[in-house]
Structure formats: C-alpha cells, structure tokens
C-alpha atoms as a PDB file:
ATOM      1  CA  UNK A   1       0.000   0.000   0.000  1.00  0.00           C
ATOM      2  CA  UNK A   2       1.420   3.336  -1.254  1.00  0.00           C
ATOM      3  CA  UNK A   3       1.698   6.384   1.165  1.00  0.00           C
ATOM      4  CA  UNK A   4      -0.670   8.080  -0.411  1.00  0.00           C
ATOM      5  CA  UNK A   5      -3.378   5.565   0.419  1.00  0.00           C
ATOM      6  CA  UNK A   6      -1.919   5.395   3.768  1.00  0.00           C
ATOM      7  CA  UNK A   7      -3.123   9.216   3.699  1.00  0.00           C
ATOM      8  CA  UNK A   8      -6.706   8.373   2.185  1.00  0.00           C
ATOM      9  CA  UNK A   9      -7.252   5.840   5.123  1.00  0.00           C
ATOM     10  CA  UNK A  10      -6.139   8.372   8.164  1.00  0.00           C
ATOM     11  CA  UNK A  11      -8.290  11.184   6.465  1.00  0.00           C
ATOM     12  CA  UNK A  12     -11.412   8.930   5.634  1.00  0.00           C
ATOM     13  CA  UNK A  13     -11.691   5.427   6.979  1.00  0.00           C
ATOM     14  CA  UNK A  14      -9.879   6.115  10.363  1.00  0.00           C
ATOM     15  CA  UNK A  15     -11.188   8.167  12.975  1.00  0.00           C
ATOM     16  CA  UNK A  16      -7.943   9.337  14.574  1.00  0.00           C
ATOM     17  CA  UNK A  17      -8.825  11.844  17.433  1.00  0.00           C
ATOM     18  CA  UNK A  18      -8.360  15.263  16.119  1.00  0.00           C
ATOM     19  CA  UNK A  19      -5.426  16.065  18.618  1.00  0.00           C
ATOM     20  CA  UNK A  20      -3.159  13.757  16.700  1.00  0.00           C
ATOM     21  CA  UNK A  21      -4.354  14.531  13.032  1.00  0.00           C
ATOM     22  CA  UNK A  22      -1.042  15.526  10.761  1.00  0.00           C
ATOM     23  CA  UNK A  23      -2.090  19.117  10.371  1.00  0.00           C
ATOM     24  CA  UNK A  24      -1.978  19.750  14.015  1.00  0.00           C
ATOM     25  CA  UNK A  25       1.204  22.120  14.321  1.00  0.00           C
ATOM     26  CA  UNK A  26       1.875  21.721  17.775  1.00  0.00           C
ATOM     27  CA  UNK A  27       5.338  19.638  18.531  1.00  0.00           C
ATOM     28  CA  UNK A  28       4.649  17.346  21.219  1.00  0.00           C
ATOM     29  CA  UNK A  29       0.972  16.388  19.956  1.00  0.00           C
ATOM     30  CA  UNK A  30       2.619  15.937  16.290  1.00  0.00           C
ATOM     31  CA  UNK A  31       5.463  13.699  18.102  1.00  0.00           C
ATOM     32  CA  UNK A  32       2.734  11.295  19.949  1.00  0.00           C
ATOM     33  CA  UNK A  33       0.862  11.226  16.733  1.00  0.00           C
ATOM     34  CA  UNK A  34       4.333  10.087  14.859  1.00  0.00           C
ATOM     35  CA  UNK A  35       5.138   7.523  17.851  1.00  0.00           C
ATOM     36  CA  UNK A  36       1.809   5.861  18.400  1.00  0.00           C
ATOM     37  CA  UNK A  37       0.292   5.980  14.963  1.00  0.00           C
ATOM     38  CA  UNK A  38       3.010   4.531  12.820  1.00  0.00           C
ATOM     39  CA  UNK A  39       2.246   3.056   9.382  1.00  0.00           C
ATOM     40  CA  UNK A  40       2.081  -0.643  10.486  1.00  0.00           C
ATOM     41  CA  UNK A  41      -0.052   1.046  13.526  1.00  0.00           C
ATOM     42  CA  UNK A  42      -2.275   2.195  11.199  1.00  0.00           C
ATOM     43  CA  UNK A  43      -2.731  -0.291   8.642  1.00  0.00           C
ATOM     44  CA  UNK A  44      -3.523  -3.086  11.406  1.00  0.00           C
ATOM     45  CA  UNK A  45      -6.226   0.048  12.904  1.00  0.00           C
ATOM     46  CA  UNK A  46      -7.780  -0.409   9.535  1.00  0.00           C
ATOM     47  CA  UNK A  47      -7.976  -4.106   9.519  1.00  0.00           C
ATOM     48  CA  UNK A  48      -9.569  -3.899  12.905  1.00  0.00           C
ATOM     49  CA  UNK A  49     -12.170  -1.349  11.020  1.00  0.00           C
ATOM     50  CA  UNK A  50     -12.680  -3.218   8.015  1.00  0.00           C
ATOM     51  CA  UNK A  51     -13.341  -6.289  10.349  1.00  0.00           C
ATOM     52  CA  UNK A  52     -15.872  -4.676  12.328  1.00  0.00           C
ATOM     53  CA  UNK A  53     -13.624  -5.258  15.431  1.00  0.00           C
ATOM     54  CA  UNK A  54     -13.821  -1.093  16.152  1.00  0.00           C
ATOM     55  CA  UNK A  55     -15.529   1.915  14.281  1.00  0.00           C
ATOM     56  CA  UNK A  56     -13.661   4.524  15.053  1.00  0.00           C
ATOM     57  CA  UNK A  57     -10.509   5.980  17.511  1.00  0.00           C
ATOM     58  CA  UNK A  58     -12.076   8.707  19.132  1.00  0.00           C
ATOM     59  CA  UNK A  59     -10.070  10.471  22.060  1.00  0.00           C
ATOM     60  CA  UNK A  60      -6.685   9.577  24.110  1.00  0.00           C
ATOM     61  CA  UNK A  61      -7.533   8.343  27.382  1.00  0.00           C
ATOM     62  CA  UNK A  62      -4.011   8.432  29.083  1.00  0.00           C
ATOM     63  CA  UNK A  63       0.082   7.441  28.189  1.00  0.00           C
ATOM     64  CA  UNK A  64       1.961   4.904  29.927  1.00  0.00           C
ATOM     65  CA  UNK A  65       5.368   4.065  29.740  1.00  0.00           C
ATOM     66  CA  UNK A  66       4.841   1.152  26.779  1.00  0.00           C
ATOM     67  CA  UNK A  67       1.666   2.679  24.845  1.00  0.00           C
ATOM     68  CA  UNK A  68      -0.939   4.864  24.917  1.00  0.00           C
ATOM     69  CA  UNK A  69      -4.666   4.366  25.676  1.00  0.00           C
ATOM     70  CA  UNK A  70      -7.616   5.405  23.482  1.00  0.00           C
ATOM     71  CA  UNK A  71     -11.316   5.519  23.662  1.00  0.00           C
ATOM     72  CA  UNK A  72     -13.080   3.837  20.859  1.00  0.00           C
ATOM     73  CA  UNK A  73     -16.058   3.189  19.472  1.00  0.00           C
ATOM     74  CA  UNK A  74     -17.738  -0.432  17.858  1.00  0.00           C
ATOM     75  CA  UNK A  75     -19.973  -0.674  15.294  1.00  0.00           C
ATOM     76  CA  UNK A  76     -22.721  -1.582  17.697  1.00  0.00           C
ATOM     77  CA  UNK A  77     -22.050   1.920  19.433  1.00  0.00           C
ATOM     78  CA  UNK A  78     -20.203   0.631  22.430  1.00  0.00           C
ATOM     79  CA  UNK A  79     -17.499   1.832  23.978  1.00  0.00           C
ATOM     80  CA  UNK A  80     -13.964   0.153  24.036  1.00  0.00           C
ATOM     81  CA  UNK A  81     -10.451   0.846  25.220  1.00  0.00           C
ATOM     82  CA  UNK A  82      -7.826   0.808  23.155  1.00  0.00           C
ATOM     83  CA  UNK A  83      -4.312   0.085  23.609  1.00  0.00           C
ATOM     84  CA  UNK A  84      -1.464   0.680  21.236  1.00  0.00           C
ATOM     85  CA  UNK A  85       1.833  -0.141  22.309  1.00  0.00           C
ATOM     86  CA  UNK A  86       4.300   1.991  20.440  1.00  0.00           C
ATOM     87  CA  UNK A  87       6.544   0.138  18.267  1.00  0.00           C
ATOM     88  CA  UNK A  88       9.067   2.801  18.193  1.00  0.00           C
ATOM     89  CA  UNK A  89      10.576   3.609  21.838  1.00  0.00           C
ATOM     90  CA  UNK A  90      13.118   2.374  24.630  1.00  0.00           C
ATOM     91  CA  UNK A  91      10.990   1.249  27.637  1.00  0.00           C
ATOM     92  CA  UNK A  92      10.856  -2.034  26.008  1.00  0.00           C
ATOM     93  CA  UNK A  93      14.260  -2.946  27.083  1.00  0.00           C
ATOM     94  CA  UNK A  94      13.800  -4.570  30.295  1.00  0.00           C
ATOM     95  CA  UNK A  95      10.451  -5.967  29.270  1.00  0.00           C
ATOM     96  CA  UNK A  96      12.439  -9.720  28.129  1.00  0.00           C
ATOM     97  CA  UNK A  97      12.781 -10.031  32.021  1.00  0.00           C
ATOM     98  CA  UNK A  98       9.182 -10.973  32.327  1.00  0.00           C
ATOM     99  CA  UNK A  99       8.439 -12.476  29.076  1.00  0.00           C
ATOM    100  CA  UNK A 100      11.524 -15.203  29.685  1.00  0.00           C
ATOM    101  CA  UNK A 101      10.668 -17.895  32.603  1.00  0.00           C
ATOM    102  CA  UNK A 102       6.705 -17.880  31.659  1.00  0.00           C
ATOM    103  CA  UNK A 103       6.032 -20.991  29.732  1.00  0.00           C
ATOM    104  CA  UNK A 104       3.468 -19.403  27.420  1.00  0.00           C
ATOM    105  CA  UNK A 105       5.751 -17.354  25.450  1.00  0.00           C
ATOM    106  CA  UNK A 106       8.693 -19.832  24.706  1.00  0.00           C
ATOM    107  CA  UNK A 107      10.776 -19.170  22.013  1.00  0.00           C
ATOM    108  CA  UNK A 108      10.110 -16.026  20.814  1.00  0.00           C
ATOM    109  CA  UNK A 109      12.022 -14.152  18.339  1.00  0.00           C
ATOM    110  CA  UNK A 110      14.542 -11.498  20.239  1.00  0.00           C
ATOM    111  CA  UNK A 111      13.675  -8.872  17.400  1.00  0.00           C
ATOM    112  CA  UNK A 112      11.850  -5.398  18.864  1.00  0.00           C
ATOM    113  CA  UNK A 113       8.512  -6.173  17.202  1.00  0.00           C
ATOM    114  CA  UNK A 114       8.175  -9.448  18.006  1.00  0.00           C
ATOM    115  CA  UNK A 115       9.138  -8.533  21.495  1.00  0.00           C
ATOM    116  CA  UNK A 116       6.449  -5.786  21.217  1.00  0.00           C
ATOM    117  CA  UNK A 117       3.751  -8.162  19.993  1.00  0.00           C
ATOM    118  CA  UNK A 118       4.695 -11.048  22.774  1.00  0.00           C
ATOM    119  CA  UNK A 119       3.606  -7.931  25.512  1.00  0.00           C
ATOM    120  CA  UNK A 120       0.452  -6.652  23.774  1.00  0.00           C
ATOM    121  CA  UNK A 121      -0.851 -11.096  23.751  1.00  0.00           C
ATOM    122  CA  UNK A 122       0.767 -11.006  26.951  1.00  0.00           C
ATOM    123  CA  UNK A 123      -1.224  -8.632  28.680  1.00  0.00           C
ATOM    124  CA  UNK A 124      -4.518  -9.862  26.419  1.00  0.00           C
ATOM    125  CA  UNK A 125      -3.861 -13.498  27.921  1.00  0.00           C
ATOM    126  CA  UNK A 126      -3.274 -11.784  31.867  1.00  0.00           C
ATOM    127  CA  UNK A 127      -6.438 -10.297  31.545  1.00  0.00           C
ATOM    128  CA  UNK A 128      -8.602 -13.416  30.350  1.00  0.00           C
ATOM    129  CA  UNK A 129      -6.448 -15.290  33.539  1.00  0.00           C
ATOM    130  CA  UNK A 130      -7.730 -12.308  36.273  1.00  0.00           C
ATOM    131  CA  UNK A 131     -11.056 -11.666  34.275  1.00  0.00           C
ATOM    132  CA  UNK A 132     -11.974 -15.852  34.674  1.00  0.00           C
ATOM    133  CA  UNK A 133     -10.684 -15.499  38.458  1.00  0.00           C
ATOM    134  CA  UNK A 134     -13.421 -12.559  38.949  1.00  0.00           C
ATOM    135  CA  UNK A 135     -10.799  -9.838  39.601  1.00  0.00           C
ATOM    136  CA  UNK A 136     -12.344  -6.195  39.037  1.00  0.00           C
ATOM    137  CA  UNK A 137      -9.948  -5.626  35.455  1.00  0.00           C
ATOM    138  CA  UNK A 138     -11.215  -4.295  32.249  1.00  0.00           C
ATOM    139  CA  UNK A 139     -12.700  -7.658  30.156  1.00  0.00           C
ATOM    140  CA  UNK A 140     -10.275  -8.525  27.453  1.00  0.00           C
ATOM    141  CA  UNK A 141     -11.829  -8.510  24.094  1.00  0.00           C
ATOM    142  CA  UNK A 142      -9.317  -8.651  20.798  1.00  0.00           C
ATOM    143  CA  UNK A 143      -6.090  -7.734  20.353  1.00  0.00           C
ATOM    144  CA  UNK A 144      -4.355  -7.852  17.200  1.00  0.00           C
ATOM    145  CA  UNK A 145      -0.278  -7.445  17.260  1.00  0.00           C
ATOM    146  CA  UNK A 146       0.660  -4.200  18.925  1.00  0.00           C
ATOM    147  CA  UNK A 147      -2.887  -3.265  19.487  1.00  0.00           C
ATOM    148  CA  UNK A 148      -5.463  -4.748  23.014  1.00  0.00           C
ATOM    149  CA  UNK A 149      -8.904  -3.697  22.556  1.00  0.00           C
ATOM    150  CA  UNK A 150     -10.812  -4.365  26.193  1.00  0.00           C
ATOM    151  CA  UNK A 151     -13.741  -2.887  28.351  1.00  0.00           C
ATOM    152  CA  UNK A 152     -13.866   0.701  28.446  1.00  0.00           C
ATOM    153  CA  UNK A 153     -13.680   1.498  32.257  1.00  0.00           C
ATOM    154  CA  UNK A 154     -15.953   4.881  32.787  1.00  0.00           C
ATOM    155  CA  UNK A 155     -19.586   6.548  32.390  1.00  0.00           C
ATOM    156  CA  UNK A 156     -20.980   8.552  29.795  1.00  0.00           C
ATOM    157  CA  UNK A 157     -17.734   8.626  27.936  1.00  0.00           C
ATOM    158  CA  UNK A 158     -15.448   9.933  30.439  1.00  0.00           C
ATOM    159  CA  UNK A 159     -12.889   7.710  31.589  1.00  0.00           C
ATOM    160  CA  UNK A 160     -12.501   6.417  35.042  1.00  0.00           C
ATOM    161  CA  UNK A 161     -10.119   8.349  37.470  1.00  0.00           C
ATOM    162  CA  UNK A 162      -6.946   6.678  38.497  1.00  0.00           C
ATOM    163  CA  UNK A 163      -6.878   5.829  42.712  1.00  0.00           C
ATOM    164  CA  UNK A 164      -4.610   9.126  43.548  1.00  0.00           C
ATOM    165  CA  UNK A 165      -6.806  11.726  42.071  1.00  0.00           C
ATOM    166  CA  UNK A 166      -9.516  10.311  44.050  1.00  0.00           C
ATOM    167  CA  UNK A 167     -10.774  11.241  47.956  1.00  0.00           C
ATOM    168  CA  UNK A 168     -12.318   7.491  48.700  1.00  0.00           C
ATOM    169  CA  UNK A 169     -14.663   6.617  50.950  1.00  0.00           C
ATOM    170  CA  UNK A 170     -13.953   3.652  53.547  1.00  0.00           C
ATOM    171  CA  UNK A 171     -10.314   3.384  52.614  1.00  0.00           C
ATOM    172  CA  UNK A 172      -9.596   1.204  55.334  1.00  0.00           C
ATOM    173  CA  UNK A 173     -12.374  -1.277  53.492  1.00  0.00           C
ATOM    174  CA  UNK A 174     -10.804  -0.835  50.532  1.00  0.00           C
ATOM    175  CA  UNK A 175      -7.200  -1.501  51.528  1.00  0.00           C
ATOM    176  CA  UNK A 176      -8.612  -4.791  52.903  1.00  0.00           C
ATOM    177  CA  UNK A 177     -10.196  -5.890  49.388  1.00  0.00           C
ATOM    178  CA  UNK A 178      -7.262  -4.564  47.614  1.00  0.00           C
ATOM    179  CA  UNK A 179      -4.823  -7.391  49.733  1.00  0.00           C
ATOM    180  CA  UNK A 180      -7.746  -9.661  48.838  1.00  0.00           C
ATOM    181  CA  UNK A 181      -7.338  -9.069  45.325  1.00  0.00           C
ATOM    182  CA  UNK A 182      -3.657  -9.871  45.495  1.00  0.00           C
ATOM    183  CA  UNK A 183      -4.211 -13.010  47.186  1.00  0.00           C
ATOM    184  CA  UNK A 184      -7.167 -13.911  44.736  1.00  0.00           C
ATOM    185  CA  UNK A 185      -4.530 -13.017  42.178  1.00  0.00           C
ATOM    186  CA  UNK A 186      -1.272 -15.367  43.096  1.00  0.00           C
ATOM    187  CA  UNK A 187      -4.128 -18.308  44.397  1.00  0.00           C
ATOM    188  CA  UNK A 188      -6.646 -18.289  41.770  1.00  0.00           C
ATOM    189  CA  UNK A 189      -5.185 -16.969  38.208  1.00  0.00           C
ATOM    190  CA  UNK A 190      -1.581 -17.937  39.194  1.00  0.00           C
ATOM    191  CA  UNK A 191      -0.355 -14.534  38.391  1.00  0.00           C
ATOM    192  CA  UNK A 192       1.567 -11.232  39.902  1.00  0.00           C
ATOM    193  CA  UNK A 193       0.929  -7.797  39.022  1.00  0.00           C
ATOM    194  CA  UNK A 194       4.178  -6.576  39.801  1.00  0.00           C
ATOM    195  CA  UNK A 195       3.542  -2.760  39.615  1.00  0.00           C
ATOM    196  CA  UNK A 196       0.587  -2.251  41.340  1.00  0.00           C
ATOM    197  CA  UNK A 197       0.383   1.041  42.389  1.00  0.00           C
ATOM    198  CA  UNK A 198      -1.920   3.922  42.810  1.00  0.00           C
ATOM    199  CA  UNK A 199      -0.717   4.758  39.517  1.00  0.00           C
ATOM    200  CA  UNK A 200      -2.880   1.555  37.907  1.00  0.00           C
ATOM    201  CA  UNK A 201      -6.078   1.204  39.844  1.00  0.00           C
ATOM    202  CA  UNK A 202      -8.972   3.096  38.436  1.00  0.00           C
ATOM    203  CA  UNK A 203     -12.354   4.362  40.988  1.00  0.00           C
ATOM    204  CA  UNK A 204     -15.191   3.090  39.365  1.00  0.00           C
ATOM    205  CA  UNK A 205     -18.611   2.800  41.004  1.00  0.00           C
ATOM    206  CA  UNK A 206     -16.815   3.519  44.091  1.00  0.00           C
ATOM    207  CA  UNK A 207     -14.676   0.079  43.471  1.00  0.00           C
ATOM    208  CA  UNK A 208     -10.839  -0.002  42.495  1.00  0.00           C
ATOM    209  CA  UNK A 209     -10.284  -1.784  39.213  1.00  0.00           C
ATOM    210  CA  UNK A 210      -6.645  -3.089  38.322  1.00  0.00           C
ATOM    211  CA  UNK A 211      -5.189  -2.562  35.164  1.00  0.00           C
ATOM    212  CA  UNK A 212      -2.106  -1.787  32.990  1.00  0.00           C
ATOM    213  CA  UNK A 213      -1.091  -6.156  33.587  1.00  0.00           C
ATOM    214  CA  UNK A 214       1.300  -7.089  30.853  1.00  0.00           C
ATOM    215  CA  UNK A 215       4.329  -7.021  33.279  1.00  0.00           C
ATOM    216  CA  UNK A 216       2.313  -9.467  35.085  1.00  0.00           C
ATOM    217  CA  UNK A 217       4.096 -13.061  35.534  1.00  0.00           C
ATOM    218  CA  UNK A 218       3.197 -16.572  36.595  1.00  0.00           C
ATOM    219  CA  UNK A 219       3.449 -17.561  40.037  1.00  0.00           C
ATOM    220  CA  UNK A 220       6.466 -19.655  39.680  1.00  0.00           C
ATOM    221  CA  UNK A 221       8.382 -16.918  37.680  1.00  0.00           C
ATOM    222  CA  UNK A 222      11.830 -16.557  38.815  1.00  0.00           C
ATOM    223  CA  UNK A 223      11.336 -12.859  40.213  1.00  0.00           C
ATOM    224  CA  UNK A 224       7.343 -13.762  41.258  1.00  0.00           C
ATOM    225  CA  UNK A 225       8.238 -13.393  44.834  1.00  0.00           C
ATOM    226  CA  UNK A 226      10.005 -10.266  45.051  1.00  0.00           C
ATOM    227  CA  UNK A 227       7.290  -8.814  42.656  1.00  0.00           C
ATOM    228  CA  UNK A 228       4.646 -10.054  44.920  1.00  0.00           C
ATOM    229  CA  UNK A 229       6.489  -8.207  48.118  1.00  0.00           C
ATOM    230  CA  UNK A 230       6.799  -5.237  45.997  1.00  0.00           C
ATOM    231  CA  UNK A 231       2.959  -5.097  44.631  1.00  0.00           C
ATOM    232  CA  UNK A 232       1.427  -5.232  48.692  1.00  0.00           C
ATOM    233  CA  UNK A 233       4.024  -3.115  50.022  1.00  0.00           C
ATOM    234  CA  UNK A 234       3.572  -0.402  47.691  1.00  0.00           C
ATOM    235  CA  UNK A 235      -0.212  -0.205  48.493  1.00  0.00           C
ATOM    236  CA  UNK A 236       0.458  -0.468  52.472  1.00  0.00           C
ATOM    237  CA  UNK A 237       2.637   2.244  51.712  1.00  0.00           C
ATOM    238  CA  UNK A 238       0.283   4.535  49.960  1.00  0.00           C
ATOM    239  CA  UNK A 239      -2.806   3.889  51.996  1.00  0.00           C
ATOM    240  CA  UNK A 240      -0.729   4.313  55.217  1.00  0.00           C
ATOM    241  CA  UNK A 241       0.923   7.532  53.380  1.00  0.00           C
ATOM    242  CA  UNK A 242      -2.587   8.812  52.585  1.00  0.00           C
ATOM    243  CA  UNK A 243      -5.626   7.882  54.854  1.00  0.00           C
ATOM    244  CA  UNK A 244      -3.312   6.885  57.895  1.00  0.00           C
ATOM    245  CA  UNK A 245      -4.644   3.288  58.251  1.00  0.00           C
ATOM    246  CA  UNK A 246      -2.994   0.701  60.031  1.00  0.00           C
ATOM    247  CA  UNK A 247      -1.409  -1.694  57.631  1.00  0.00           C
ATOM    248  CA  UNK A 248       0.347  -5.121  57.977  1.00  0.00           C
ATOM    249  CA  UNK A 249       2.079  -5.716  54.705  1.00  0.00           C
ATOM    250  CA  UNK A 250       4.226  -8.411  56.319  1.00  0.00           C
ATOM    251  CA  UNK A 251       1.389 -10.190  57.593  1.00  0.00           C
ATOM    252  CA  UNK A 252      -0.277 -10.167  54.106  1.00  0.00           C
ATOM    253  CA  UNK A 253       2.542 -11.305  52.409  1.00  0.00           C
ATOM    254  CA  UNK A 254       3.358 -14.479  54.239  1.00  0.00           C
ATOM    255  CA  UNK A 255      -0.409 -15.441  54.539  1.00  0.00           C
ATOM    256  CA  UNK A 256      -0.029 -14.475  50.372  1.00  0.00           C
ATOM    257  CA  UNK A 257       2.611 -16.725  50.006  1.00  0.00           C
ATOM    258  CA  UNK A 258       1.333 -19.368  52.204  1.00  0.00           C
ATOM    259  CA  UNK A 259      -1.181 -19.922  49.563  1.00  0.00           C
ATOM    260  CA  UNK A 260       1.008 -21.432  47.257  1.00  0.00           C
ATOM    261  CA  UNK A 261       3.298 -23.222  49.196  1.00  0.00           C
ATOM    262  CA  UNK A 262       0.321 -25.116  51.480  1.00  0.00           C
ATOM    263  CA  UNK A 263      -0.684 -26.700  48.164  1.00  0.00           C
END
C-alpha cells in the first residue's frame, strides 16, 4: 500500500482523534501522533475497522510508559479501550525479564517487534487469567499485534479516574479488598501484578479496578516473589501515606505466600 493511500485511510476510513491529526502544528501532539500511529499502527487500525472489530478511535484516554490508551467506538455503538503499544521507543528494554521464565511465550524471536507483539498477547492473555478469576480488570476482548482492545472502564464517555486523584470513601475497606485481590490473584489466576500502584487502579462505582497487567508473571516466575512483596508493600505504603490506616504488609505477604506453598 502506497503512502498516499496510507493518507486516504487516516483522512477517511480512520477516525484518529483530532489532537493527533497531521495538520496539528503543535510539537509534542505531532510527536505522539508520529510515535503511536506509525504506518504498520495504522494499517492493522484499519484491519480492525474493516473487520468490524472497532468503528472509530475517538479520544486519548491516558500514556503509559509502553503505549498509549484510546477511547473507541464499535460498530454496535459501544465503547472500548484501546491500547497501542508503540513500536518505536526504549521502555521495552527490560520488558524480556518478564516475558523469559513464563512458559506461554517460549521461544520467541529477540527482534523489537516481536518482542512488542509477545507484551500486547501477553497482557490480552493476563487479563482473560484475572477476568476468569473474577478480579475487578477491564474484560479482554481482541487484540491484534501491537494493538489490546478491552472494556472501556468509565460513564458517559469519560474515563474512570486513576486511585490518587480520588478522595475514597472507607479506605480502610478498601485496603482490605485490595490485599484480597492480590491473594485472589497469586491463588486463583496464578499470576503477579508486579507494579501495582496507585498509579494503575482506576475508581469506578466507588470500586478499584486493576489494570495496565502485561508485566504481570506466573506464580512460579523466577522474580514472582520479590514482585509479589513489591505489589502489597507499595499499596500499604500509599494507603498508610494517605488515609493513615494501620497496615500489615508483612502479615499479608506471608499469609499471600502461604497460599502457594500449602498446596
């Protein structure tokens, strides 16, 4: 496909939120556009479009340090998230270190965009684990290469808030489901965050919804454990920092780990 029909498809058939369109002078918003919506990017957008997978891209949602997040739209009229990792950037460095030692992604190729496309089906796969173990995460639906299409977590459009730019009631309450989660996590879907943080739980319907789980690994990974330590720590820490509960992230972890090693 030539560039100019590249051109055709951004203009017509893709609906690429108007903060990223090419004419927008602005640096950094023409940058993001240039990083996220590549031409592979957007040819495998309009595959998802001509397969009635997604309508339209309609508005960025938020940036992490792999991709950025989009709302979308199906043909039906629902609402989606969309995530496009960005094949072009240096975050994915360090990623190998929790792709190798999971035995569902053996062998892959060491090249960056097979790399890229092991995280995107990595994450896909973490969320159909947590989603079948009833963990409160966004419900995997597609993904296709360096693209994961899933629930869009919000109302009426507007995305939900992420956990620090929220006041929450009965944070003590919600600490204490939180730990539960973890445990549900490592007992039931075999798998550790591993940068759970304020930073990647959402407030919806006054309930805290975990996301951003491609770094996730398998319980048996070789750096599970010190993940796991790290993921209950780091919300002691903030719920401690914040509300001033009393916290016991020692306690949780060894009951945590117990969980596994009883069986």
């Amino acid at each position: 496909m030539s560039k100019v029909d590249i051109d055709k498809i951004i203009e017509k058939d893709i609906g690429i939120p108007k903060k990223f369109e090419r004419r927008e002078k602005d640096a950094d918003n023409r940058k993001t556009y240039d990083e996220v919506f590549d031409r592979a990017t957007l040819l495998i957008i309009y595959k998802l479009i001509t397969n009635k997978v997604i309508l339209s891209v309609d508005y960025p949602i938020s940036t992490g340090k792999e991709g950025n997040v989009f709302k979308g739209t199906t043909p039906e009229g629902k609402a989606v998230a969309l995530k496009i990792y960005r094949m072009a950037t240096a975050t994915f460095k360090n990623i190998i270190r929790y792709i190798d030692g999971d035995p569902r992604f053996k062998n892959i190729k060491r090249n960056h965009r097979s790399i890229i496309y092991t995280w995107a089906k990595k994450e896909f796969r973490n969320l159909e684990r947590m989603h079948k173990a009833n963990l409160n995460v966004p419900k995997p639906l597609a993904f296709m290469k360096n693209i994961l299409i899933m629930e869009f977590i919000g109302e009426d459009d507007l995305p939900a808030p992420e956990l620090r730019h929220v006041e929450i009631k009965q944070p003590a309450k919600k600490y204490n489901n939180m730990i539960k989660q973890i445990k549900i996590l490592y007992s039931k879907a075999g798998l550790v965050h591993g940068d759970l943080s304020e930073y990647n739980l959402l407030v919806r319907d006054d309930k805290l919804v975990i996301i951003d789980v491609g770094q996730a690994v398998v319980y048996d990974h070789p750096h599970a454990k010190e993940l796991l330590i790290k993921d209950i720590n780091n919300i002691s820490h903030y719920f401690k920092r914040r509300y001033g509960i009393q916290v016991r992230p020692e306690k949780s972890i060894r009951e945590t780990l117990s969980l596994r090693e009883d069986e």
